[in-house]
Protein backbone atom coordinates (compact mmCIF):
# COMPACT_ATOMS: atom_id res chain seq x y z
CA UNK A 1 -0.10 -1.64 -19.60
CA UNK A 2 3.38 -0.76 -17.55
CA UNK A 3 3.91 0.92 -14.74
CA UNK A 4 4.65 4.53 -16.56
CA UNK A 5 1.62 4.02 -18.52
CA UNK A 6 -0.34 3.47 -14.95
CA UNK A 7 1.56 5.95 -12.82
CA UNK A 8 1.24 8.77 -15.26
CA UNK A 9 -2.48 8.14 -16.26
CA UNK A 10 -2.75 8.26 -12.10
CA UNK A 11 -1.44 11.30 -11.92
CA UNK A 12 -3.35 12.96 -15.05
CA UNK A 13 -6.88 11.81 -13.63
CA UNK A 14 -5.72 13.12 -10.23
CA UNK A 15 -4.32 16.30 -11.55
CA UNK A 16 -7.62 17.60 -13.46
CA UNK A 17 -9.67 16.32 -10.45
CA UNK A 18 -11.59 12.72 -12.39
CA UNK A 19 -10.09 10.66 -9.65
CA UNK A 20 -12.39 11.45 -6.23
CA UNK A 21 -10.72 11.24 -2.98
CA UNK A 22 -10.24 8.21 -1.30
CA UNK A 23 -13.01 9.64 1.52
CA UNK A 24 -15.32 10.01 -1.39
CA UNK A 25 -14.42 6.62 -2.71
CA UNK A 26 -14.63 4.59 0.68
CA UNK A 27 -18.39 3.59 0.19
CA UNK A 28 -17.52 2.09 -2.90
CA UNK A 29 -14.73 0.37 -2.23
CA UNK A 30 -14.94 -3.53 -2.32
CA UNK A 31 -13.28 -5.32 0.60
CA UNK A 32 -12.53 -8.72 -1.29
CA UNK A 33 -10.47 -7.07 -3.71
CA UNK A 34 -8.12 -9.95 -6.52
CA UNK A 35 -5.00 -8.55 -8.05
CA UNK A 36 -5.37 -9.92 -11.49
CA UNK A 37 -2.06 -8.86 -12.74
CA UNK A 38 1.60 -9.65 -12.38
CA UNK A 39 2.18 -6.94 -8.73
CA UNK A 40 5.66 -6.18 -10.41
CA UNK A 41 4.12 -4.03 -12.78
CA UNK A 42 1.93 -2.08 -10.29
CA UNK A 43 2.27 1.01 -8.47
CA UNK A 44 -0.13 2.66 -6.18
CA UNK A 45 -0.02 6.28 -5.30
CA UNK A 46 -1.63 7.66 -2.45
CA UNK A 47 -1.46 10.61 0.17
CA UNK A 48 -2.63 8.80 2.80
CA UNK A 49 0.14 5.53 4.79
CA UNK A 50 -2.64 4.47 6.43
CA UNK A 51 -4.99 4.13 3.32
CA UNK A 52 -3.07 3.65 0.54
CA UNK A 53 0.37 2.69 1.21
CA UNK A 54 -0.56 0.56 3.55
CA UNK A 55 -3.66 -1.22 1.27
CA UNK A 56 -1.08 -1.34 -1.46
CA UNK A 57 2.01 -3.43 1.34
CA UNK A 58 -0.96 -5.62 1.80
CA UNK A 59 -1.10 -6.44 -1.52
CA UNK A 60 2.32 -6.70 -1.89
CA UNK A 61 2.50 -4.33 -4.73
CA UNK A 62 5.54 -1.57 -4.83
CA UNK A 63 3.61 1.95 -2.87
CA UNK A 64 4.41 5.03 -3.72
CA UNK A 65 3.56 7.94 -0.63
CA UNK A 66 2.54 11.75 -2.31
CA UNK A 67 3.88 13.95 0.61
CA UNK A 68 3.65 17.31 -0.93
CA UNK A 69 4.01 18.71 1.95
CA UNK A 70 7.02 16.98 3.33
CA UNK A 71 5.01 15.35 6.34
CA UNK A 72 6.98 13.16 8.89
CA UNK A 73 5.81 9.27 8.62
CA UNK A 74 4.67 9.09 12.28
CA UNK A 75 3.83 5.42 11.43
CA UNK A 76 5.58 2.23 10.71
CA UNK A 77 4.00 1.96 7.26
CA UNK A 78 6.70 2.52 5.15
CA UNK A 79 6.19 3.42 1.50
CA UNK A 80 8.45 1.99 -1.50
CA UNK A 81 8.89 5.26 -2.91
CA UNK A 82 8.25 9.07 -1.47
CA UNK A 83 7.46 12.24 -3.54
CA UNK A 84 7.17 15.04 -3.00
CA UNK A 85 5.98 16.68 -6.38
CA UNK A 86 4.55 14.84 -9.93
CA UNK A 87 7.66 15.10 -11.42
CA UNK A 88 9.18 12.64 -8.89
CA UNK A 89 6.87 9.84 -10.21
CA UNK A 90 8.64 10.16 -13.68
CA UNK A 91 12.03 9.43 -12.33
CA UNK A 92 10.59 6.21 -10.51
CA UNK A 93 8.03 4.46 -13.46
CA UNK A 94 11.59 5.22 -16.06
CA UNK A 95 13.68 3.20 -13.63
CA UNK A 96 11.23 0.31 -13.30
């Protein structure tokens, strides 16, 4: 599976509400997490630095920040990639 195959199945489950939010998710999630594939061909997309982006820099995997609302990143998490609506994930997973 590539990265547009990923991103865009991401964004589909988000989009007609299958994916929960991560605040829903958190008693769920495991903390000793493996990456079992190749990071390069990962992306995560979240709405939250601390959360997400940052969980995915950890990782070492490429992050992708959903700022819909144009937000100022009052942290030093920084995100590989910002967007600002779905259609901006297209552009990135074609270029990858």
């Amino acid at each position: 599976m590539n990265k547009l195959w990923l991103s865009v199945m991401t964004a589909i489950l988000m989009t007609i509400g299958i994916m929960g939010s991560s605040i829903e998710a958190k008693a769920n999630m495991p903390t000793d997490v493996k990456l079992t594939t190749d990071p390069s061909r990962v992306l995560m997309i979240g709405d939250s630095l601390t959360s997400d982006i940052q969980g995915g820099n950890n990782f070492g995997i490429d992050t992708c920040w959903f700022n819909p609302t144009k937000k100022q990143n009052p942290t030093t998490i920084e995100p590989s990639y910002e967007i600002h609506s779905w259609n901006q994930l297209v552009e990135i997973v074609m270029h990858q």
